[in-house]
PDB file of N, CA and C in Angstrom:
ATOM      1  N   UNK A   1      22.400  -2.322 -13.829  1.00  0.00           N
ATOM      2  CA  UNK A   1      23.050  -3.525 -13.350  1.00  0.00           C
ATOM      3  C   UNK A   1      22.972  -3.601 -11.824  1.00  0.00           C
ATOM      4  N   UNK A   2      23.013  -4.685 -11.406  1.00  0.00           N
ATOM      5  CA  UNK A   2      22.792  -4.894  -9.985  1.00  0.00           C
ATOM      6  C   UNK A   2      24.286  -4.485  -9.427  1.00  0.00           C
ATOM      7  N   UNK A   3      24.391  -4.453  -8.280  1.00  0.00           N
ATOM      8  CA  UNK A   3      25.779  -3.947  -7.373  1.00  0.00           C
ATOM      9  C   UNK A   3      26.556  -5.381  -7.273  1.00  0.00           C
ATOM     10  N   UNK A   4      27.630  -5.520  -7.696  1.00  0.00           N
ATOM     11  CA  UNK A   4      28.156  -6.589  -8.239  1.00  0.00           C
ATOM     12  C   UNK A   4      28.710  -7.493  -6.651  1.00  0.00           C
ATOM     13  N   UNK A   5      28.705  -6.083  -5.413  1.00  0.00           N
ATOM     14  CA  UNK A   5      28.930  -6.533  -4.042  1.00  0.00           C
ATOM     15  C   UNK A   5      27.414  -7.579  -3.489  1.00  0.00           C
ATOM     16  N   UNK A   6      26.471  -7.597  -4.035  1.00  0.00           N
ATOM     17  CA  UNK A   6      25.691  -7.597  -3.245  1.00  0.00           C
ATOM     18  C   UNK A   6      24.829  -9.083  -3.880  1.00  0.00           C
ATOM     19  N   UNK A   7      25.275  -9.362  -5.301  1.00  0.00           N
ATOM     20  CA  UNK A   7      25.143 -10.159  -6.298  1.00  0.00           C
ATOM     21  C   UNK A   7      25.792 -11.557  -6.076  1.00  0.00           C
ATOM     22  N   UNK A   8      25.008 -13.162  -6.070  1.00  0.00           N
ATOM     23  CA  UNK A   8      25.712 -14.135  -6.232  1.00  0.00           C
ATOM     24  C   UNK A   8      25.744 -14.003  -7.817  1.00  0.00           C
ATOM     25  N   UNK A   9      25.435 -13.486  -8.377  1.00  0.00           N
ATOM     26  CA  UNK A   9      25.635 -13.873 -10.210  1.00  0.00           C
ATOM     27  C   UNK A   9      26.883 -13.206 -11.131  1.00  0.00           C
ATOM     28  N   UNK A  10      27.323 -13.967 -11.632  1.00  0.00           N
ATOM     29  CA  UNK A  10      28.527 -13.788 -11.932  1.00  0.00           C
ATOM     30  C   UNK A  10      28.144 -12.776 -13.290  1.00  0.00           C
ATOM     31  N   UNK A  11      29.093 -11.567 -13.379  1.00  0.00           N
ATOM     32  CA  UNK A  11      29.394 -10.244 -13.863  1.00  0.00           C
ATOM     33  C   UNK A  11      28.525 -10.717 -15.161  1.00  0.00           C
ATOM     34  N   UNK A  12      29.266 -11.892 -15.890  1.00  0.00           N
ATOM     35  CA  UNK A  12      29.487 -12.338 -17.511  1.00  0.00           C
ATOM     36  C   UNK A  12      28.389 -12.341 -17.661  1.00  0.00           C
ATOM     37  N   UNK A  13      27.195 -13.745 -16.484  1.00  0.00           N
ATOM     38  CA  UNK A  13      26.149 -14.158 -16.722  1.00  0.00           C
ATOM     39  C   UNK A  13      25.315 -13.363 -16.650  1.00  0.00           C
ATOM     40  N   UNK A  14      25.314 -12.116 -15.762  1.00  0.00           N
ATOM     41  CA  UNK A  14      24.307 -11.033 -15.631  1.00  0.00           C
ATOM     42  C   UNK A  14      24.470 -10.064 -17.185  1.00  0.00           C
ATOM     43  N   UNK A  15      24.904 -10.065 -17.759  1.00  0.00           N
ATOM     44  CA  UNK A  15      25.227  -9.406 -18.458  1.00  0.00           C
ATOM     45  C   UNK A  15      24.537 -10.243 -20.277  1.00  0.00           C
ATOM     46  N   UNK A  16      24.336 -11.548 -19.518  1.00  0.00           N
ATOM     47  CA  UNK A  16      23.748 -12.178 -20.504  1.00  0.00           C
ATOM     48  C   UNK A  16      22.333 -12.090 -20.618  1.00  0.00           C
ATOM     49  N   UNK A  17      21.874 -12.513 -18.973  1.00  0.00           N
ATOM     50  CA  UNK A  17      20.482 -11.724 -18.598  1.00  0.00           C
ATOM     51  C   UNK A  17      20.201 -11.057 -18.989  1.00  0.00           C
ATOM     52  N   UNK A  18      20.830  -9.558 -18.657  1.00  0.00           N
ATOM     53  CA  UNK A  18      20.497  -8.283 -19.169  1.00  0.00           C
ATOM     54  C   UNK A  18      19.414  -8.124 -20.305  1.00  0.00           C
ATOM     55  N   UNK A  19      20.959  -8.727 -21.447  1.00  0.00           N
ATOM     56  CA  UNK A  19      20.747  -8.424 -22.711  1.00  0.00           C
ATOM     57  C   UNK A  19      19.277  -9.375 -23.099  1.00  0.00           C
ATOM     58  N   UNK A  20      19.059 -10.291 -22.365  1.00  0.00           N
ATOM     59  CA  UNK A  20      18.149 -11.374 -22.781  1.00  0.00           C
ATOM     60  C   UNK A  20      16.999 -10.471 -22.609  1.00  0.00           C
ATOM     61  N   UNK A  21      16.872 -10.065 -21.049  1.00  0.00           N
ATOM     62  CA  UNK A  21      15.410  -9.378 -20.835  1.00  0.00           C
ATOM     63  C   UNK A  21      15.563  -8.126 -21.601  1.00  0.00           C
ATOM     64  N   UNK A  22      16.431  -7.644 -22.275  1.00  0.00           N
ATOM     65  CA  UNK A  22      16.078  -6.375 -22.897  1.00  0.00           C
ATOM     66  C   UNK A  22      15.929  -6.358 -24.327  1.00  0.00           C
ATOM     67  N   UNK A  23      16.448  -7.635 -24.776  1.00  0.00           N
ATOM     68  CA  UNK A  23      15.681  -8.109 -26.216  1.00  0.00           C
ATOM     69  C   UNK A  23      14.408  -9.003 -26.424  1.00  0.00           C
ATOM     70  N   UNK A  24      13.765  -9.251 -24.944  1.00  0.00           N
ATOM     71  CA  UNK A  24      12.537  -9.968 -25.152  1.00  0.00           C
ATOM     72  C   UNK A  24      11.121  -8.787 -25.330  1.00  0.00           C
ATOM     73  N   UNK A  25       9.978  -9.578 -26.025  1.00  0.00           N
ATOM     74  CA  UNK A  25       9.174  -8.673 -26.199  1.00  0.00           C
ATOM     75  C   UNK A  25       8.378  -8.476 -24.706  1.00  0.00           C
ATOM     76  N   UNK A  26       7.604  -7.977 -24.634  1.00  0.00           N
ATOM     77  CA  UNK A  26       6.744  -6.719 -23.381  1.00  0.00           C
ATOM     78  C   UNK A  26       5.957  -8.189 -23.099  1.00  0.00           C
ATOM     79  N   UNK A  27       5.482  -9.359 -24.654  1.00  0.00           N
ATOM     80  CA  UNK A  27       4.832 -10.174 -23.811  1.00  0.00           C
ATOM     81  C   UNK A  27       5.194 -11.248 -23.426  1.00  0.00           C
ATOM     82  N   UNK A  28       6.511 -11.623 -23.852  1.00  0.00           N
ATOM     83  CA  UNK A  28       7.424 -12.516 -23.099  1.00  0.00           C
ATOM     84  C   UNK A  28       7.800 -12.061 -21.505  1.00  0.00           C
ATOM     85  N   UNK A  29       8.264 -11.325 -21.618  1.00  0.00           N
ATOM     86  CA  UNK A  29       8.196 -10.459 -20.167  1.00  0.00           C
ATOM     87  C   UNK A  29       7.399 -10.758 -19.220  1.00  0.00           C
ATOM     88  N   UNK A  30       5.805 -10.357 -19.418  1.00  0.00           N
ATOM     89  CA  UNK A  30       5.109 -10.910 -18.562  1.00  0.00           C
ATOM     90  C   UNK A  30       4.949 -12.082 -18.209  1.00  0.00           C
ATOM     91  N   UNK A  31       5.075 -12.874 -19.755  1.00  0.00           N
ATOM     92  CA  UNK A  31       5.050 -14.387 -19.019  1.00  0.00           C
ATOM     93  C   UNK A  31       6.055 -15.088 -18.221  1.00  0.00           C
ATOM     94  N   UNK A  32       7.536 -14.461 -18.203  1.00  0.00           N
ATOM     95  CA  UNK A  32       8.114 -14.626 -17.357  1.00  0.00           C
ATOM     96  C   UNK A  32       7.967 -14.256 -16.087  1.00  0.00           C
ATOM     97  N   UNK A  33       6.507 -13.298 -15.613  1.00  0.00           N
ATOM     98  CA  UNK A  33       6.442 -12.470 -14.152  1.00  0.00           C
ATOM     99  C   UNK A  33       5.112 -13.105 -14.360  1.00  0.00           C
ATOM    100  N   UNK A  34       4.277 -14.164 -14.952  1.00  0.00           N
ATOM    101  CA  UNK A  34       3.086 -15.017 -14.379  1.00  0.00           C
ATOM    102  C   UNK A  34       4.028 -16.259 -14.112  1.00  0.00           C
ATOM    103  N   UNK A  35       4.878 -16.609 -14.728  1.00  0.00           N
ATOM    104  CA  UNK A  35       5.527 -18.398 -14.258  1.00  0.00           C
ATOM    105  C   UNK A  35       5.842 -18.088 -13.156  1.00  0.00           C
ATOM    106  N   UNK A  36       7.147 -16.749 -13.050  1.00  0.00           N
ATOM    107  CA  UNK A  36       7.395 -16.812 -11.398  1.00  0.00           C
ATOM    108  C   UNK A  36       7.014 -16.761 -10.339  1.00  0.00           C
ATOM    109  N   UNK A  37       5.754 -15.823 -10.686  1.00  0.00           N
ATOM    110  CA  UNK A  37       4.142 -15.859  -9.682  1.00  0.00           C
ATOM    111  C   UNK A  37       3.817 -16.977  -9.254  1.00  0.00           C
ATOM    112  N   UNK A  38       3.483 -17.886 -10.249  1.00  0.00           N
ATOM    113  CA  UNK A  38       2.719 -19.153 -10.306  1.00  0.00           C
ATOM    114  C   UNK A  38       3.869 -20.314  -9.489  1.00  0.00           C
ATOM    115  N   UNK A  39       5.079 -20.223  -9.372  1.00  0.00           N
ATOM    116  CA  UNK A  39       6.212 -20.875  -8.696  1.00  0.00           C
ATOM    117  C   UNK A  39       5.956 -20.335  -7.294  1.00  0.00           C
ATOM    118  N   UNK A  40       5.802 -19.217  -7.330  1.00  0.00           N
ATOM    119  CA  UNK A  40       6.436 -18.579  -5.809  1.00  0.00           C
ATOM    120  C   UNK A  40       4.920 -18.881  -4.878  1.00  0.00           C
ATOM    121  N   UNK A  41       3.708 -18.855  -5.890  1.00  0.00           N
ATOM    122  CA  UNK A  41       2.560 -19.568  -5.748  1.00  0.00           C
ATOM    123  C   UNK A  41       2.640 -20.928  -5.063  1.00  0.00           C
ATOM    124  N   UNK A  42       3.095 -21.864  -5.934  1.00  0.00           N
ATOM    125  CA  UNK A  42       3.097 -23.019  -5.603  1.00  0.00           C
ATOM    126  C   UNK A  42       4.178 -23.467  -4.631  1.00  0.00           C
ATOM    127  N   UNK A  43       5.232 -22.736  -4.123  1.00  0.00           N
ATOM    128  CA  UNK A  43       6.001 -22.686  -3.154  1.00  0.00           C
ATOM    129  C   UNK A  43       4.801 -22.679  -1.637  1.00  0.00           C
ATOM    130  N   UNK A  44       4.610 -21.250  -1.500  1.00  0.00           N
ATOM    131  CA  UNK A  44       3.642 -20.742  -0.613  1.00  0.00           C
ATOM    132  C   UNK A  44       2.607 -21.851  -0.346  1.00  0.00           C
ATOM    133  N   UNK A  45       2.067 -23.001  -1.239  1.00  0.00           N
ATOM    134  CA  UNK A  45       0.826 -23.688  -0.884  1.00  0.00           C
ATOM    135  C   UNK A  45       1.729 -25.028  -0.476  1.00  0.00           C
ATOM    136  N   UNK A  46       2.327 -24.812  -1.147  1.00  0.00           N
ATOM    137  CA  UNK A  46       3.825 -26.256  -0.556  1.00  0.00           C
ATOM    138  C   UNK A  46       3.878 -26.739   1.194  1.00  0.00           C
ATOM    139  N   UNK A  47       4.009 -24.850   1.230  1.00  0.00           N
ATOM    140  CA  UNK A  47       4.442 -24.357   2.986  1.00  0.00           C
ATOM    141  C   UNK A  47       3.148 -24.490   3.382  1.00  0.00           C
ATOM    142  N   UNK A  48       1.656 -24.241   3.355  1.00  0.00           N
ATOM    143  CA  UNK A  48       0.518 -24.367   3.828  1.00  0.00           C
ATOM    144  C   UNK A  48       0.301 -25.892   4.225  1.00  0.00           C
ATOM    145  N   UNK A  49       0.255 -26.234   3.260  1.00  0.00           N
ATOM    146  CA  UNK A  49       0.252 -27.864   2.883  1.00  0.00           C
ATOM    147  C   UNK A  49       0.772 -28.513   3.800  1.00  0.00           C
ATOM    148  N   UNK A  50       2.297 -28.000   4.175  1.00  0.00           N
ATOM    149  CA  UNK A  50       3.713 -28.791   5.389  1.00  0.00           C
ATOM    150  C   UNK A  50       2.593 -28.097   6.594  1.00  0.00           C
ATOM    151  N   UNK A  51       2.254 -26.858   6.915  1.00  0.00           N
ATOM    152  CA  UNK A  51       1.861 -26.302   8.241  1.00  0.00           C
ATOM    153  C   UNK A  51       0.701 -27.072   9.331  1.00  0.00           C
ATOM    154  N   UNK A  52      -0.225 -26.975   7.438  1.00  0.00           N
ATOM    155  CA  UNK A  52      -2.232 -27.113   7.909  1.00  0.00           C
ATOM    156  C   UNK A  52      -2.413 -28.332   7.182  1.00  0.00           C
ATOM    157  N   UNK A  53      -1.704 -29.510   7.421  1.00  0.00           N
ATOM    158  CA  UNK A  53      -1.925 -30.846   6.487  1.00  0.00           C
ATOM    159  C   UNK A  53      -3.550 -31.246   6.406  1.00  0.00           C
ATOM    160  N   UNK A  54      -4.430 -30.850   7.500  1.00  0.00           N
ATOM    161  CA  UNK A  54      -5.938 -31.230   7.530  1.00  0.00           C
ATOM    162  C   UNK A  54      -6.613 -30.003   6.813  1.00  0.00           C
ATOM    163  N   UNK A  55      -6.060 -29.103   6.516  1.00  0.00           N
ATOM    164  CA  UNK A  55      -6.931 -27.961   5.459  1.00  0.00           C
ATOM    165  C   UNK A  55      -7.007 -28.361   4.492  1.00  0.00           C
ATOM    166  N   UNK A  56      -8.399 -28.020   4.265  1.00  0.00           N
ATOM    167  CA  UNK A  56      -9.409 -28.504   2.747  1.00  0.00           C
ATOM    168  C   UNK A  56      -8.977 -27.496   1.943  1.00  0.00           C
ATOM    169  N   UNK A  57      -9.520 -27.636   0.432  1.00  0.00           N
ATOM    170  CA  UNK A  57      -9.129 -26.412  -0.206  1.00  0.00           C
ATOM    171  C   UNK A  57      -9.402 -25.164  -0.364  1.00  0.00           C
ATOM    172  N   UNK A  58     -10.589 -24.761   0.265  1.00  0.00           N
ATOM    173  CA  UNK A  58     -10.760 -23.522   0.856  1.00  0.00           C
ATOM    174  C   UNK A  58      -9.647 -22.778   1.652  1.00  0.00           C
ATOM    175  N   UNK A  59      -9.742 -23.564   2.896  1.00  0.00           N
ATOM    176  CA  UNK A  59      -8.518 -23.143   3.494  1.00  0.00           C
ATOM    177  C   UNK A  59      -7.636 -22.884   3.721  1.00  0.00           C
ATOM    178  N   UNK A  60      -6.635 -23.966   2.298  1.00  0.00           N
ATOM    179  CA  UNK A  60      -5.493 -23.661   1.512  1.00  0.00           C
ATOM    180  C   UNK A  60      -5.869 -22.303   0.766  1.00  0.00           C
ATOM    181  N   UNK A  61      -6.690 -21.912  -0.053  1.00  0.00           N
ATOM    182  CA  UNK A  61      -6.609 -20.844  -0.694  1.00  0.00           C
ATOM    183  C   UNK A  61      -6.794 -19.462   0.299  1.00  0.00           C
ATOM    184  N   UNK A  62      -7.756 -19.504   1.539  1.00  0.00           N
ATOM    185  CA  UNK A  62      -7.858 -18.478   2.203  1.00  0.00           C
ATOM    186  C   UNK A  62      -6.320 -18.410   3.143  1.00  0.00           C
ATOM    187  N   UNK A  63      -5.929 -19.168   3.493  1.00  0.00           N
ATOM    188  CA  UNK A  63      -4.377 -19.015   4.180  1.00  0.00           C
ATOM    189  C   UNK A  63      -3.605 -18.667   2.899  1.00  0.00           C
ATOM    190  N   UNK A  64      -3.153 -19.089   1.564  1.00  0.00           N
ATOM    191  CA  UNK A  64      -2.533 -18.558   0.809  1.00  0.00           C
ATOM    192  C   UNK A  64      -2.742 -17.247   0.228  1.00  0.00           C
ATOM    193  N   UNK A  65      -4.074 -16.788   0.446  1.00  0.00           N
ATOM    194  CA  UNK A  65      -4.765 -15.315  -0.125  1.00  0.00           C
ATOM    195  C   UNK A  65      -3.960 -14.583   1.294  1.00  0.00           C
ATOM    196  N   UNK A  66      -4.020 -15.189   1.946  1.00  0.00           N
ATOM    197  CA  UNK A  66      -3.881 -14.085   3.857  1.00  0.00           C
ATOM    198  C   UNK A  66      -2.329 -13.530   3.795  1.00  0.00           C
ATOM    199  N   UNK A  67      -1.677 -14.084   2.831  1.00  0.00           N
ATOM    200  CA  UNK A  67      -0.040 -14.015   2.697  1.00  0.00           C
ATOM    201  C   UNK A  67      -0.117 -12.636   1.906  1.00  0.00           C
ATOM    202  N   UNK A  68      -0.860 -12.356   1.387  1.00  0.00           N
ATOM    203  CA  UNK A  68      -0.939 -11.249   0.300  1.00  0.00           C
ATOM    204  C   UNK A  68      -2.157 -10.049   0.882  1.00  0.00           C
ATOM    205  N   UNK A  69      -3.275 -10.126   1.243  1.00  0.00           N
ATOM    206  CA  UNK A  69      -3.952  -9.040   1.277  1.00  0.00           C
ATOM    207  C   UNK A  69      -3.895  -9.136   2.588  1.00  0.00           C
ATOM    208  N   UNK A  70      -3.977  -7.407   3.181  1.00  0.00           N
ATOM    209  CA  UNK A  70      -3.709  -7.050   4.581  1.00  0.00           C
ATOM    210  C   UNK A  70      -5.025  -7.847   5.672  1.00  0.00           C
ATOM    211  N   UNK A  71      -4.462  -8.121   6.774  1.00  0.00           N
ATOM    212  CA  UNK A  71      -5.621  -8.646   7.377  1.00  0.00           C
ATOM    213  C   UNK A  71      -6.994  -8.082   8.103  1.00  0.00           C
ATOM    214  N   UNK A  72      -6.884  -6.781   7.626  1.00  0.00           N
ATOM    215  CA  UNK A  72      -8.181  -6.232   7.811  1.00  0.00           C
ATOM    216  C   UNK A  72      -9.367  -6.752   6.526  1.00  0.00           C
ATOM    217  N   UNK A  73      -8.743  -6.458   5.953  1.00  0.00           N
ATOM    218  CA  UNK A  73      -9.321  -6.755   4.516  1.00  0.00           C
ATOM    219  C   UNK A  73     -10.127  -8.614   4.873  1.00  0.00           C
ATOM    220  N   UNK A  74      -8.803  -9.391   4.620  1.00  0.00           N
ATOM    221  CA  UNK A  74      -9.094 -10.657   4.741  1.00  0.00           C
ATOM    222  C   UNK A  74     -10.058 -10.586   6.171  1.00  0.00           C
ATOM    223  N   UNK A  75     -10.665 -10.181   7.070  1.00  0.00           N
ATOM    224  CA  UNK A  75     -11.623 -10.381   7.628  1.00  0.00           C
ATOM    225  C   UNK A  75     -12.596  -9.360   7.396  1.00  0.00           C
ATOM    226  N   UNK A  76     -12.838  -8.201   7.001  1.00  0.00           N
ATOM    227  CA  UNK A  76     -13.708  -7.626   6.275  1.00  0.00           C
ATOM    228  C   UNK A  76     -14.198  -8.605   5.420  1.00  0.00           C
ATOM    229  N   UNK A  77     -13.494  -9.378   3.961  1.00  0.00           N
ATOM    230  CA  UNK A  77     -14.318  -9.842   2.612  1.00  0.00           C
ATOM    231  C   UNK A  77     -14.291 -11.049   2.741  1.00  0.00           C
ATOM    232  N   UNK A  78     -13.387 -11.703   3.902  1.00  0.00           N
ATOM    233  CA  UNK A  78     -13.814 -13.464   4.088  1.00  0.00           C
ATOM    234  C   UNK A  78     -14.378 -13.975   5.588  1.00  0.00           C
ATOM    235  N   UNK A  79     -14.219 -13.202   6.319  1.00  0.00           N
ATOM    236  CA  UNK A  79     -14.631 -13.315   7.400  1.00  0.00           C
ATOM    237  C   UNK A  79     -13.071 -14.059   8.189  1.00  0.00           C
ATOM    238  N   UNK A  80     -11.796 -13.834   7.846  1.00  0.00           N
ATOM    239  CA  UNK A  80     -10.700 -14.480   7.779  1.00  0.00           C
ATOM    240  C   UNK A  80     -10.014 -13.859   8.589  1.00  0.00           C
ATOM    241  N   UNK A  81      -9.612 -14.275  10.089  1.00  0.00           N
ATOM    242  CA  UNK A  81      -8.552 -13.549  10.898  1.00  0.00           C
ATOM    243  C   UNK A  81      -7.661 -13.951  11.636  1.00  0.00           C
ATOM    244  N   UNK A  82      -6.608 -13.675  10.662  1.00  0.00           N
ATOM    245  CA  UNK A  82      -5.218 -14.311  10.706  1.00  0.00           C
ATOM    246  C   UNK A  82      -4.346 -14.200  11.772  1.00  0.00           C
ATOM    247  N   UNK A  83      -5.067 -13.590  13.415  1.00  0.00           N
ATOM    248  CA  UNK A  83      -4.521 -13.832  14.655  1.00  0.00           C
ATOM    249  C   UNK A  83      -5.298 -15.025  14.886  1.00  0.00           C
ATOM    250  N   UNK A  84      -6.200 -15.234  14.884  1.00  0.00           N
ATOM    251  CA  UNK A  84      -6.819 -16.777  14.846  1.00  0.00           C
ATOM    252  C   UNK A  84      -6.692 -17.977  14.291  1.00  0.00           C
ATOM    253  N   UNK A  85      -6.779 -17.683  12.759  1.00  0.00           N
ATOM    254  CA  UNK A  85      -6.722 -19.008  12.203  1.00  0.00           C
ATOM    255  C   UNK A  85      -5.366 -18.929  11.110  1.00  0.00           C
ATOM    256  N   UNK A  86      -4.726 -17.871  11.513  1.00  0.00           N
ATOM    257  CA  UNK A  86      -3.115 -18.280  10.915  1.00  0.00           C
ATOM    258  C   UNK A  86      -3.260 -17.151   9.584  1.00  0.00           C
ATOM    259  N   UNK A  87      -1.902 -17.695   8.763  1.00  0.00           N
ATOM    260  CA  UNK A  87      -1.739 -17.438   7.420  1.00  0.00           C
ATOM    261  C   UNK A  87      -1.076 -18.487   6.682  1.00  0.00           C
TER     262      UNK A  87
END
């Protein structure tokens, strides 16, 4: 259980949670950790979108990839460097 100090969710309702995620199967589960991906996804391109309104969709995807893989990398495998052209 989470630390009930540190928690906006009320005792009862967590407790409903709980029991929910611990009676769902392994592949319900995941699909609950691809929707929230895919939200926290579409959040992140939301914020690109408000930042870089003239980025094409490349650019949306290489600034949304730059949020996630370190920026050595992203200019090693895209040529992408995120003191330059952001994240």
């Amino acid at each position: 259980m989470v630390n009930s100090s540190l928690s906006d969710t009320h005792p009862a309702m967590e407790q409903i949670l709980v029991h929910g995620y611990r009676t769902m199967s392994p592949i319900e589960k995941l699909e609950r950790v691809r929707a929230m991906t895919a939200a926290v996804e579409e959040l992140a391109l939301a914020d690109i979108r408000r930042r870089h309104p003239q980025a094409d969709a490349r650019e949306q995807a290489l600034l949304l990839a730059s949020r996630w893989i370190a920026p050595d990398l992203m200019l090693r495998a895209f040529g992408w460097d995120v003191r330059t052209q952001g994240y």
